[in-house]
PDB file of N, CA and C in Angstrom:
ATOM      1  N   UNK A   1     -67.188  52.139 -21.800  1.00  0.00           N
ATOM      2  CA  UNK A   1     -68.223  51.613 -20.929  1.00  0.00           C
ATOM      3  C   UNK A   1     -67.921  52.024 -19.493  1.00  0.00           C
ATOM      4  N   UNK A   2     -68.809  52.721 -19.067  1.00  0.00           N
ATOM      5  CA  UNK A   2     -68.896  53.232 -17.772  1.00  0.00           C
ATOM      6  C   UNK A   2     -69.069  51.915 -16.450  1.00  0.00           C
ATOM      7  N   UNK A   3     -68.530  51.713 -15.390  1.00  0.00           N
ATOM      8  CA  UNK A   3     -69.210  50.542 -14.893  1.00  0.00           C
ATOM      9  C   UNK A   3     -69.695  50.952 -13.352  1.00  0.00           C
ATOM     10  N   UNK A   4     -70.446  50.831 -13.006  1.00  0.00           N
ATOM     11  CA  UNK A   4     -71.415  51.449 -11.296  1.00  0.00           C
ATOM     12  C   UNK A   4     -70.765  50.515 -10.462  1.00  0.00           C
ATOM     13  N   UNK A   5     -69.394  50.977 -10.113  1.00  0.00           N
ATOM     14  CA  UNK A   5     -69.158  49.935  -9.200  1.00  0.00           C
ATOM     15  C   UNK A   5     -70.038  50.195  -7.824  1.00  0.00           C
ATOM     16  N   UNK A   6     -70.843  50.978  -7.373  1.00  0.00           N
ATOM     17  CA  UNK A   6     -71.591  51.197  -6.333  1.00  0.00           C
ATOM     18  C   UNK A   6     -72.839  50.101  -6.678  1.00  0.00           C
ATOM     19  N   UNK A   7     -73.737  49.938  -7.404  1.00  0.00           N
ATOM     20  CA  UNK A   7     -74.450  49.476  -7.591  1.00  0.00           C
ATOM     21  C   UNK A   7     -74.163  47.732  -7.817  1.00  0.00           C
ATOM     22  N   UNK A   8     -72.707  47.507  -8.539  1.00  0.00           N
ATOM     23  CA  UNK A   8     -72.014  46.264  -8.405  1.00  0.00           C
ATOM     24  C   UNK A   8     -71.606  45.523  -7.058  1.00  0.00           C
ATOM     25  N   UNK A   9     -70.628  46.694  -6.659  1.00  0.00           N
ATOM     26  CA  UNK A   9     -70.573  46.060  -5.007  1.00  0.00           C
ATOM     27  C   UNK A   9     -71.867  45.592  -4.050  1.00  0.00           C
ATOM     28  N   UNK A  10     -73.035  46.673  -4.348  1.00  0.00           N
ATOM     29  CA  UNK A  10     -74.120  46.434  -3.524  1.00  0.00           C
ATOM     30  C   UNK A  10     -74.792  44.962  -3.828  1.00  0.00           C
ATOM     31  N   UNK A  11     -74.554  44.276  -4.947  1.00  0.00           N
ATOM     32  CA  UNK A  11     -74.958  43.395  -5.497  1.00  0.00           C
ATOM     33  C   UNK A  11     -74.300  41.963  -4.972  1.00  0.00           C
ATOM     34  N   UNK A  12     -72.876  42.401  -5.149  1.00  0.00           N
ATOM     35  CA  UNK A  12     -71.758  41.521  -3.674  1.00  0.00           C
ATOM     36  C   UNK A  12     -72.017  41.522  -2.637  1.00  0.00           C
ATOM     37  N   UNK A  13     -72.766  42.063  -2.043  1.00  0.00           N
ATOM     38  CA  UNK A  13     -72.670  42.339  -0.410  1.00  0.00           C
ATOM     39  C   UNK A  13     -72.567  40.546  -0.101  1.00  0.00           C
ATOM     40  N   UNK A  14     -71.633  40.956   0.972  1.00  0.00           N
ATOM     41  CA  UNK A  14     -71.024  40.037   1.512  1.00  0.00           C
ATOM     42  C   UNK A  14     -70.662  38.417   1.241  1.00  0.00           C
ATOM     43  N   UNK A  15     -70.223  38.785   0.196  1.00  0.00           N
ATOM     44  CA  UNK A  15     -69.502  38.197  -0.632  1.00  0.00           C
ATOM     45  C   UNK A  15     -68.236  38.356  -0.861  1.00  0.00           C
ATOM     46  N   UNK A  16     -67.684  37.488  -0.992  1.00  0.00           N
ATOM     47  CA  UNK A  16     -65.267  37.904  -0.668  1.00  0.00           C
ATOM     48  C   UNK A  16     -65.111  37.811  -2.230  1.00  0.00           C
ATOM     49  N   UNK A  17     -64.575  39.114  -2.615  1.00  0.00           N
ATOM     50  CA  UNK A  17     -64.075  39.600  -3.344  1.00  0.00           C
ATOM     51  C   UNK A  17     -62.878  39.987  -3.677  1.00  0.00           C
ATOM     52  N   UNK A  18     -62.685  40.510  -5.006  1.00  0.00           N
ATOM     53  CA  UNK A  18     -61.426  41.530  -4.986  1.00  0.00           C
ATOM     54  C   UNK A  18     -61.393  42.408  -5.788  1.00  0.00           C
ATOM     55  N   UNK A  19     -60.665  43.485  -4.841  1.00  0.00           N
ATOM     56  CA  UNK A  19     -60.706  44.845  -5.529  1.00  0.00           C
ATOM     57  C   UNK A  19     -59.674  45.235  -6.340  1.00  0.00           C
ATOM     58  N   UNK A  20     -59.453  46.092  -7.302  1.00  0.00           N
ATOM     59  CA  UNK A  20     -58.115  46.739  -7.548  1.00  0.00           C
ATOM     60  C   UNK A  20     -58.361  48.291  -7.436  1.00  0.00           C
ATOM     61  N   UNK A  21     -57.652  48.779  -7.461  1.00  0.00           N
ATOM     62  CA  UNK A  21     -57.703  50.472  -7.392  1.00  0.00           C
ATOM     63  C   UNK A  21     -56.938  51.145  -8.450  1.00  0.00           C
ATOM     64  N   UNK A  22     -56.857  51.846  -8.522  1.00  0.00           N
ATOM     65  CA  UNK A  22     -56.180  53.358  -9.648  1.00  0.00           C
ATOM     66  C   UNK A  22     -54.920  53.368  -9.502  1.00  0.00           C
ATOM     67  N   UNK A  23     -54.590  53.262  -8.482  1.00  0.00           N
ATOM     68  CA  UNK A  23     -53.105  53.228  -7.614  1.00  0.00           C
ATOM     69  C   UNK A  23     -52.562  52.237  -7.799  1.00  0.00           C
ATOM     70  N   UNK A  24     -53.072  50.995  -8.430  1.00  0.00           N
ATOM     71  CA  UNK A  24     -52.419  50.025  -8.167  1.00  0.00           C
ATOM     72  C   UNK A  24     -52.409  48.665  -7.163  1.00  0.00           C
ATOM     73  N   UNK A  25     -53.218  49.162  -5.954  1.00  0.00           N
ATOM     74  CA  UNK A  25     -53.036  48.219  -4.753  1.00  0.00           C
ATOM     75  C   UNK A  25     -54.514  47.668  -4.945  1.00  0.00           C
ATOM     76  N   UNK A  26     -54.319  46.069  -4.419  1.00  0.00           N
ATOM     77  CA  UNK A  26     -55.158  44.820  -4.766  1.00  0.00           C
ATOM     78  C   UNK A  26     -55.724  44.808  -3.330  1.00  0.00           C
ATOM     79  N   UNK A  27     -56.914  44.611  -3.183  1.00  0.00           N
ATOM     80  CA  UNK A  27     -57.658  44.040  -1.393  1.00  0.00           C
ATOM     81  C   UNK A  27     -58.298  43.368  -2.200  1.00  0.00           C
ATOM     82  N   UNK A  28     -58.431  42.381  -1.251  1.00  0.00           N
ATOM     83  CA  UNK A  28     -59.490  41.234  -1.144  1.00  0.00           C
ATOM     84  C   UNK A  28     -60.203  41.033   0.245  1.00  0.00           C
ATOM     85  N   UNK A  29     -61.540  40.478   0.059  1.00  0.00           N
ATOM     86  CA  UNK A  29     -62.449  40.296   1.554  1.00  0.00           C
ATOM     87  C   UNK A  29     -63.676  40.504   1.024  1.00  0.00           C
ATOM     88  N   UNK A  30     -64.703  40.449   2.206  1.00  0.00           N
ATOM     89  CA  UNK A  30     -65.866  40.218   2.156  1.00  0.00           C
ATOM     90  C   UNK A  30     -66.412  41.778   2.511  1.00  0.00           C
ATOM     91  N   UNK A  31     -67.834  42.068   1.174  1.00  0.00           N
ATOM     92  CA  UNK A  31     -68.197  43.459   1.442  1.00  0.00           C
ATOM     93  C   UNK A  31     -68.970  43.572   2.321  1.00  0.00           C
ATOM     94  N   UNK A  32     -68.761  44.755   3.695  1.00  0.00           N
ATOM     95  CA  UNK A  32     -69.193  44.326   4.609  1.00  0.00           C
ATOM     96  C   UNK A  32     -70.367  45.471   4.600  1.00  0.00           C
ATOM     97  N   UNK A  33     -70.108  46.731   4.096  1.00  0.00           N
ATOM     98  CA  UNK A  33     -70.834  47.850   3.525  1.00  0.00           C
ATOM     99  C   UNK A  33     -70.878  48.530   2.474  1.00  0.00           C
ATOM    100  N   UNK A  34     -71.428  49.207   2.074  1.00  0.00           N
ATOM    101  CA  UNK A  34     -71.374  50.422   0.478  1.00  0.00           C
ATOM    102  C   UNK A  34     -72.251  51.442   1.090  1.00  0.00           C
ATOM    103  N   UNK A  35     -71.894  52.831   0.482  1.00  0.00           N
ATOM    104  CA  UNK A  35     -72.335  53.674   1.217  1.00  0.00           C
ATOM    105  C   UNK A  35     -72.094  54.716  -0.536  1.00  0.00           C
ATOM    106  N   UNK A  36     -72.702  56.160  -0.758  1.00  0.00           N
ATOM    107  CA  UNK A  36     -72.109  56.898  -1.366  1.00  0.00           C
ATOM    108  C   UNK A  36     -70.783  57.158  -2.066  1.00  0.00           C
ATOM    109  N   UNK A  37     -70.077  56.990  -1.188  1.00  0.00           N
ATOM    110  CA  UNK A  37     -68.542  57.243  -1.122  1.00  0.00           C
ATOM    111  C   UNK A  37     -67.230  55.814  -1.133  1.00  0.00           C
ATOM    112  N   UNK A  38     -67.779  54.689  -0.213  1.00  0.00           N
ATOM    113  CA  UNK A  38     -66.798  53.850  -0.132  1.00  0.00           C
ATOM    114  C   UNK A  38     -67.401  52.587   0.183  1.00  0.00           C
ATOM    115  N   UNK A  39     -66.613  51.517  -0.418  1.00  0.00           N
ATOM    116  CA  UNK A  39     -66.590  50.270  -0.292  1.00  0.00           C
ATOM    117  C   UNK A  39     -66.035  49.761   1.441  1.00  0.00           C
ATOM    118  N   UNK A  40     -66.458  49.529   2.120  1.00  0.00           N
ATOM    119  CA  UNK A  40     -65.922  48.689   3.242  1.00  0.00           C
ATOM    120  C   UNK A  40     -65.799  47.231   3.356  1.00  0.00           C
ATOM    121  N   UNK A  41     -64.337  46.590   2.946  1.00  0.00           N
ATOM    122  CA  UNK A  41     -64.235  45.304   2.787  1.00  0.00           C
ATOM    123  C   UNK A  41     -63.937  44.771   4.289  1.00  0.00           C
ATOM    124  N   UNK A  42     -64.077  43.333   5.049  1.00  0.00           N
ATOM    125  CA  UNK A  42     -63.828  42.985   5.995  1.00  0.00           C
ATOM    126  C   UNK A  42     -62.726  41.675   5.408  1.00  0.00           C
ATOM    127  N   UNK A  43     -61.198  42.020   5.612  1.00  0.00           N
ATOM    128  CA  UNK A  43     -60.459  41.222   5.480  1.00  0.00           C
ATOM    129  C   UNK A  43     -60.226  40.322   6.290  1.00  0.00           C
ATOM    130  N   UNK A  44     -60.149  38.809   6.298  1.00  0.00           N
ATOM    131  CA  UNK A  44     -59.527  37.971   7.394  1.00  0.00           C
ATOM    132  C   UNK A  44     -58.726  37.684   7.151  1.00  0.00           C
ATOM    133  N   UNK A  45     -58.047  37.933   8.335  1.00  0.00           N
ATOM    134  CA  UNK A  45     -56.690  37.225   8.413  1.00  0.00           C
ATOM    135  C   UNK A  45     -56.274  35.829   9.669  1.00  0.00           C
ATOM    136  N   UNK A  46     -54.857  35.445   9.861  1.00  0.00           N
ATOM    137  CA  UNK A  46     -54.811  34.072   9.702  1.00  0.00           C
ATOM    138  C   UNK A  46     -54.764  34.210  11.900  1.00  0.00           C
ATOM    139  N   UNK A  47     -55.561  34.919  11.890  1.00  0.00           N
ATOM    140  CA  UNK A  47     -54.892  35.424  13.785  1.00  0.00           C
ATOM    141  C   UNK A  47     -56.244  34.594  14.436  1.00  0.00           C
ATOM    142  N   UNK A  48     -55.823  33.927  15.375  1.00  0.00           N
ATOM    143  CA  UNK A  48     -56.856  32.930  16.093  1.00  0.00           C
ATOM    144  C   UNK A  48     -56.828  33.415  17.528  1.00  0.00           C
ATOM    145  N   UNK A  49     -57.608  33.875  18.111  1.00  0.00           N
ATOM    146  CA  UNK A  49     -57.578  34.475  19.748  1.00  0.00           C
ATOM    147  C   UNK A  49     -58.731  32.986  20.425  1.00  0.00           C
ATOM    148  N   UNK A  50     -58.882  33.190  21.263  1.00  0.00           N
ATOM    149  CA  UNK A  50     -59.237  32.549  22.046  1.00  0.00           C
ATOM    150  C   UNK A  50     -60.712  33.489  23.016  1.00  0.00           C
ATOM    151  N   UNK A  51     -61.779  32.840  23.853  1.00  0.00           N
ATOM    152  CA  UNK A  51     -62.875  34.064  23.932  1.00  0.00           C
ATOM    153  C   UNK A  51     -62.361  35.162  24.920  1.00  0.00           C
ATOM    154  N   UNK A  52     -60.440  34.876  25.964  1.00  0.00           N
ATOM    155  CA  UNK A  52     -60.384  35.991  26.553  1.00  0.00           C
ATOM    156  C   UNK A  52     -59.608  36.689  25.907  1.00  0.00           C
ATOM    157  N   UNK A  53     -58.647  36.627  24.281  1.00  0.00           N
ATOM    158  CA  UNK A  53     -58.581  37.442  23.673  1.00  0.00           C
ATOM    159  C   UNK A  53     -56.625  37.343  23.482  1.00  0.00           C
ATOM    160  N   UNK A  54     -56.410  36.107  24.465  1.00  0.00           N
ATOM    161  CA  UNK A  54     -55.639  35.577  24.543  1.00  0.00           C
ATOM    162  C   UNK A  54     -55.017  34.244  23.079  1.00  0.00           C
ATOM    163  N   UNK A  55     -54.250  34.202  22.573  1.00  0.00           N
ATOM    164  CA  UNK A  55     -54.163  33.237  21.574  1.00  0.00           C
ATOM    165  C   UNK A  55     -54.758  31.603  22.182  1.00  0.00           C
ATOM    166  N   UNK A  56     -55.276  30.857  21.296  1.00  0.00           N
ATOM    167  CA  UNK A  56     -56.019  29.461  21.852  1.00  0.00           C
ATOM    168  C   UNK A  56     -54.445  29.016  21.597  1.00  0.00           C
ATOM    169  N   UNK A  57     -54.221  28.019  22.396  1.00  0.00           N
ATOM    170  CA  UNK A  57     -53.593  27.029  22.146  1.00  0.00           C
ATOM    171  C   UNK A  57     -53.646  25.835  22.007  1.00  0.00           C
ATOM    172  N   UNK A  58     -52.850  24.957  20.926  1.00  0.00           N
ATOM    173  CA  UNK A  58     -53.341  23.564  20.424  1.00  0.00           C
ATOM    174  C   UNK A  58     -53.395  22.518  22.211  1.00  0.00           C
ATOM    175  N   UNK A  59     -53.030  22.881  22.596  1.00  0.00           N
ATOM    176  CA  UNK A  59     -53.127  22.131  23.790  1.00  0.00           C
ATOM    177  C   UNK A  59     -54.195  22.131  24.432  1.00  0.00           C
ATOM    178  N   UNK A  60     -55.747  23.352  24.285  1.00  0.00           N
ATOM    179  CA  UNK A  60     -56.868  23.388  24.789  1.00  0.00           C
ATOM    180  C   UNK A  60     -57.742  22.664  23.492  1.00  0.00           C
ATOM    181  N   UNK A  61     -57.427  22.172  22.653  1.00  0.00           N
ATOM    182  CA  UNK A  61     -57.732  21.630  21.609  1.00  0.00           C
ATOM    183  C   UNK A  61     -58.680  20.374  22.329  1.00  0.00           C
ATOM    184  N   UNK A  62     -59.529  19.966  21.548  1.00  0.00           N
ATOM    185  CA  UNK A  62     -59.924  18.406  22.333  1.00  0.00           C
ATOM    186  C   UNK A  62     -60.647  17.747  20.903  1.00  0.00           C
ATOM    187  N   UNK A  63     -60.560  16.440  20.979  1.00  0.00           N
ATOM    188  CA  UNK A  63     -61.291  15.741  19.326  1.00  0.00           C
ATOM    189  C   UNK A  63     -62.444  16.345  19.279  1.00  0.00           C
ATOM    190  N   UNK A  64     -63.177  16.266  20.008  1.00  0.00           N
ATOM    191  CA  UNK A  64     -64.726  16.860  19.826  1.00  0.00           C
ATOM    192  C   UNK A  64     -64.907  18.286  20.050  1.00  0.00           C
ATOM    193  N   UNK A  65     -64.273  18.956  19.740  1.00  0.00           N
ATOM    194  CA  UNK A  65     -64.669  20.452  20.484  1.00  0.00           C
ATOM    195  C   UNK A  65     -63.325  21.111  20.629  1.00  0.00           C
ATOM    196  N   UNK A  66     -63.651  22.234  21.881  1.00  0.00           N
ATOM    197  CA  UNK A  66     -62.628  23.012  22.113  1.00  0.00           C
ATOM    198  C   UNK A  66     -63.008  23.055  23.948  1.00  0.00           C
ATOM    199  N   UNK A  67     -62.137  22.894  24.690  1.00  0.00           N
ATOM    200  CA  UNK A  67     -62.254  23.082  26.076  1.00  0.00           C
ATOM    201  C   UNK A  67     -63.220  24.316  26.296  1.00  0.00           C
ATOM    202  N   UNK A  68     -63.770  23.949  27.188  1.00  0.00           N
ATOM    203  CA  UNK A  68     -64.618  25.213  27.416  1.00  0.00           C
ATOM    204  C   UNK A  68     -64.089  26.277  27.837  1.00  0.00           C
ATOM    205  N   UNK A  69     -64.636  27.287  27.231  1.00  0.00           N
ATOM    206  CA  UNK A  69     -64.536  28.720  26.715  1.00  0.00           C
ATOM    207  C   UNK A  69     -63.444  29.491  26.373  1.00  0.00           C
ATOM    208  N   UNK A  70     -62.974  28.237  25.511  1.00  0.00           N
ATOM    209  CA  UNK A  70     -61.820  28.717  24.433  1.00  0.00           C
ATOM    210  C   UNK A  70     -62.308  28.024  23.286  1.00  0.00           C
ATOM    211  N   UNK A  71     -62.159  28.805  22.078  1.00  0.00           N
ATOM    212  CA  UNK A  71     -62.239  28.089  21.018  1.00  0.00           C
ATOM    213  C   UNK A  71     -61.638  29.402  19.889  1.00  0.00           C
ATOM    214  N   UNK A  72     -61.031  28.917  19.291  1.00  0.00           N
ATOM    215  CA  UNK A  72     -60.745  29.905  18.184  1.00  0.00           C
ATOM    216  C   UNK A  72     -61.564  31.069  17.311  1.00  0.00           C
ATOM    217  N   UNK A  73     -60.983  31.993  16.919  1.00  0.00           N
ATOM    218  CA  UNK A  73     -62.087  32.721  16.151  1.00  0.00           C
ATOM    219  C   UNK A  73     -61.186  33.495  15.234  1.00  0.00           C
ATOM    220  N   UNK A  74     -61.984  33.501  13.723  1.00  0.00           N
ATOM    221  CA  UNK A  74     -60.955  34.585  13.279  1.00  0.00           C
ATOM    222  C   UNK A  74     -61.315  35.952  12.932  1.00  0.00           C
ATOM    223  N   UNK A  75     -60.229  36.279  12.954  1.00  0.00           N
ATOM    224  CA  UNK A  75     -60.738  37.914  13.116  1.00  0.00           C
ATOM    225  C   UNK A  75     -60.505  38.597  11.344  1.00  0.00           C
ATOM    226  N   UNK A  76     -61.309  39.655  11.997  1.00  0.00           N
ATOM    227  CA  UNK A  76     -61.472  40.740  10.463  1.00  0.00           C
ATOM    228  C   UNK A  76     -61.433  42.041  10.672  1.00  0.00           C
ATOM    229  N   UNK A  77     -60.409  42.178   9.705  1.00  0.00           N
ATOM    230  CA  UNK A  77     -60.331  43.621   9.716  1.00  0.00           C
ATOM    231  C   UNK A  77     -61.197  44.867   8.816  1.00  0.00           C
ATOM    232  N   UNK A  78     -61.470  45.777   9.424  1.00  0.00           N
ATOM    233  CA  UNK A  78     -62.048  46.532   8.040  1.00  0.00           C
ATOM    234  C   UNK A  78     -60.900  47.631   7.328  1.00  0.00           C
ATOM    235  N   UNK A  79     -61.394  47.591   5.687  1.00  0.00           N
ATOM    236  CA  UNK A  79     -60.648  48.713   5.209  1.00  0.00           C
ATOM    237  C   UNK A  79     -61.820  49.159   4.329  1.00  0.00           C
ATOM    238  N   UNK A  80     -61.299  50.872   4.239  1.00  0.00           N
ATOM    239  CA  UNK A  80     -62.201  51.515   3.031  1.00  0.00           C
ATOM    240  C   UNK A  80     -62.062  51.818   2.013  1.00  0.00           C
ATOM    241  N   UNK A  81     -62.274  51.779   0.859  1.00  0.00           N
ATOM    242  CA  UNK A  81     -61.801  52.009  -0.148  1.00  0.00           C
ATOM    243  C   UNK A  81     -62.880  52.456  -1.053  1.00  0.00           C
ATOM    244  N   UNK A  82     -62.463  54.312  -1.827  1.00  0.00           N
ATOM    245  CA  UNK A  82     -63.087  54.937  -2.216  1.00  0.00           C
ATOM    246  C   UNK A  82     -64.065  54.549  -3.439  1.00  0.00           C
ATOM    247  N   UNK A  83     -64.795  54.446  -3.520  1.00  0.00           N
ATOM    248  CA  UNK A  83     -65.718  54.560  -4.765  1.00  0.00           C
ATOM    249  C   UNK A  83     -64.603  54.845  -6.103  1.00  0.00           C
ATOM    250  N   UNK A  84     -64.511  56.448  -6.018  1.00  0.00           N
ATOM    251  CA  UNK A  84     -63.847  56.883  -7.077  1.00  0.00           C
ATOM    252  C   UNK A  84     -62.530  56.575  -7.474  1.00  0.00           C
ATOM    253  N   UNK A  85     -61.960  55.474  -6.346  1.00  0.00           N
ATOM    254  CA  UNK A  85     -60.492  54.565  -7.085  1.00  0.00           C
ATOM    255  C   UNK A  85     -60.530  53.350  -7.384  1.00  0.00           C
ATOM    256  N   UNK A  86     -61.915  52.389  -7.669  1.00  0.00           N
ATOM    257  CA  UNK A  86     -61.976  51.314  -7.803  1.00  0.00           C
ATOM    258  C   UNK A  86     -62.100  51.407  -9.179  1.00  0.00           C
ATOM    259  N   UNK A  87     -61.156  50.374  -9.770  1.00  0.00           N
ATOM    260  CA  UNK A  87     -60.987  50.429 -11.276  1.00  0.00           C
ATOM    261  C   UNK A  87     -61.352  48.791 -11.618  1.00  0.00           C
ATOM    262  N   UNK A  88     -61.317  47.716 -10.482  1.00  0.00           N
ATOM    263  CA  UNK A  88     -61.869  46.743 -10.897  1.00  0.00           C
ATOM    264  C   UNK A  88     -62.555  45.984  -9.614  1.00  0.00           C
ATOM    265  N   UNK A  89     -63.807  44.838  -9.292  1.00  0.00           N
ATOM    266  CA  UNK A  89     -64.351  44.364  -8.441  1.00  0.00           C
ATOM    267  C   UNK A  89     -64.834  43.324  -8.972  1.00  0.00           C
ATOM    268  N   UNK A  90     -64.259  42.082  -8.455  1.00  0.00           N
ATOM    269  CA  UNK A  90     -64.495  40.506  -9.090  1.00  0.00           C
ATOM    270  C   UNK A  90     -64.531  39.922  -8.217  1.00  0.00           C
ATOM    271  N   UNK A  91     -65.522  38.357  -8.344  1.00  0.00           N
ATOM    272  CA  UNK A  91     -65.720  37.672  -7.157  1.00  0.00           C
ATOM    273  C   UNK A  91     -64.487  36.949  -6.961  1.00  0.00           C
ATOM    274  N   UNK A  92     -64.095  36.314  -5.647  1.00  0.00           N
ATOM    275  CA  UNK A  92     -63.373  35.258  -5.434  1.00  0.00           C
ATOM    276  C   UNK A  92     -63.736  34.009  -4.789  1.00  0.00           C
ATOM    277  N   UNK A  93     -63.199  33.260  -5.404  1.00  0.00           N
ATOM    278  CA  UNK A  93     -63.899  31.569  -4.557  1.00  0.00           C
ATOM    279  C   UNK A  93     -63.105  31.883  -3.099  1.00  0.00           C
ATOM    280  N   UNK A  94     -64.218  30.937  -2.283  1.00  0.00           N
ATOM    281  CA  UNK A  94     -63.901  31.262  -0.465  1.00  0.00           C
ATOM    282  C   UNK A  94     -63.990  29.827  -0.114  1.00  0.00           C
ATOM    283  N   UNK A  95     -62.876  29.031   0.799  1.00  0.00           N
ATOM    284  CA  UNK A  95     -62.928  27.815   0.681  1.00  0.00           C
ATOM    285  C   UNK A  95     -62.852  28.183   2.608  1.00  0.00           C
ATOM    286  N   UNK A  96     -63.849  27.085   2.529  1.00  0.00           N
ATOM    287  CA  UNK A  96     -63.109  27.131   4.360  1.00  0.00           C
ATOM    288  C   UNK A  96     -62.540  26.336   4.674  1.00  0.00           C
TER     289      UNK A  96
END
């Protein structure tokens, strides 16, 4: 059984997933594009900046909010990963 992972991923779009490849190596993240050629996942990771790009600190923290014009954000990275090395693409639960 042949499987379209192009036509599968497109079906994920943006949806956090996970990939495996041919090679061996596992990504997970949210599909951020599909194109001909490659999957573009947007991974997050655990990095919190602040809006000048500076880390927030718990000390600008406040019960209701975040001091003004700081507040956390998380960031995402992109990676690509070829069409022709994806050997598996399954959803993953996303908890916030």
């Amino acid at each position: 059984m042949d499987t379209n992972y192009q036509q599968l991923a497109w079906n994920c779009m943006n949806k956090y997933v996970g990939i495996t490849t041919s090679d061996g190596q596992s990504h997970d993240g949210f599909i951020a594009h599909v194109d001909q050629e490659y999957i573009t996942l947007a991974i997050p990771t655990n990095e919190m900046y602040g809006m000048n790009g500076m880390p927030a600190r718990e000390a600008t923290y406040r019960q209701f909010g975040f001091f003004p014009g700081f507040y956390p954000r998380r960031r995402f990275y992109p990676r690509r990963v070829p069409l022709g090395a994806v050997t598996a693409l399954f959803l993953l639960p996303f908890f916030i």
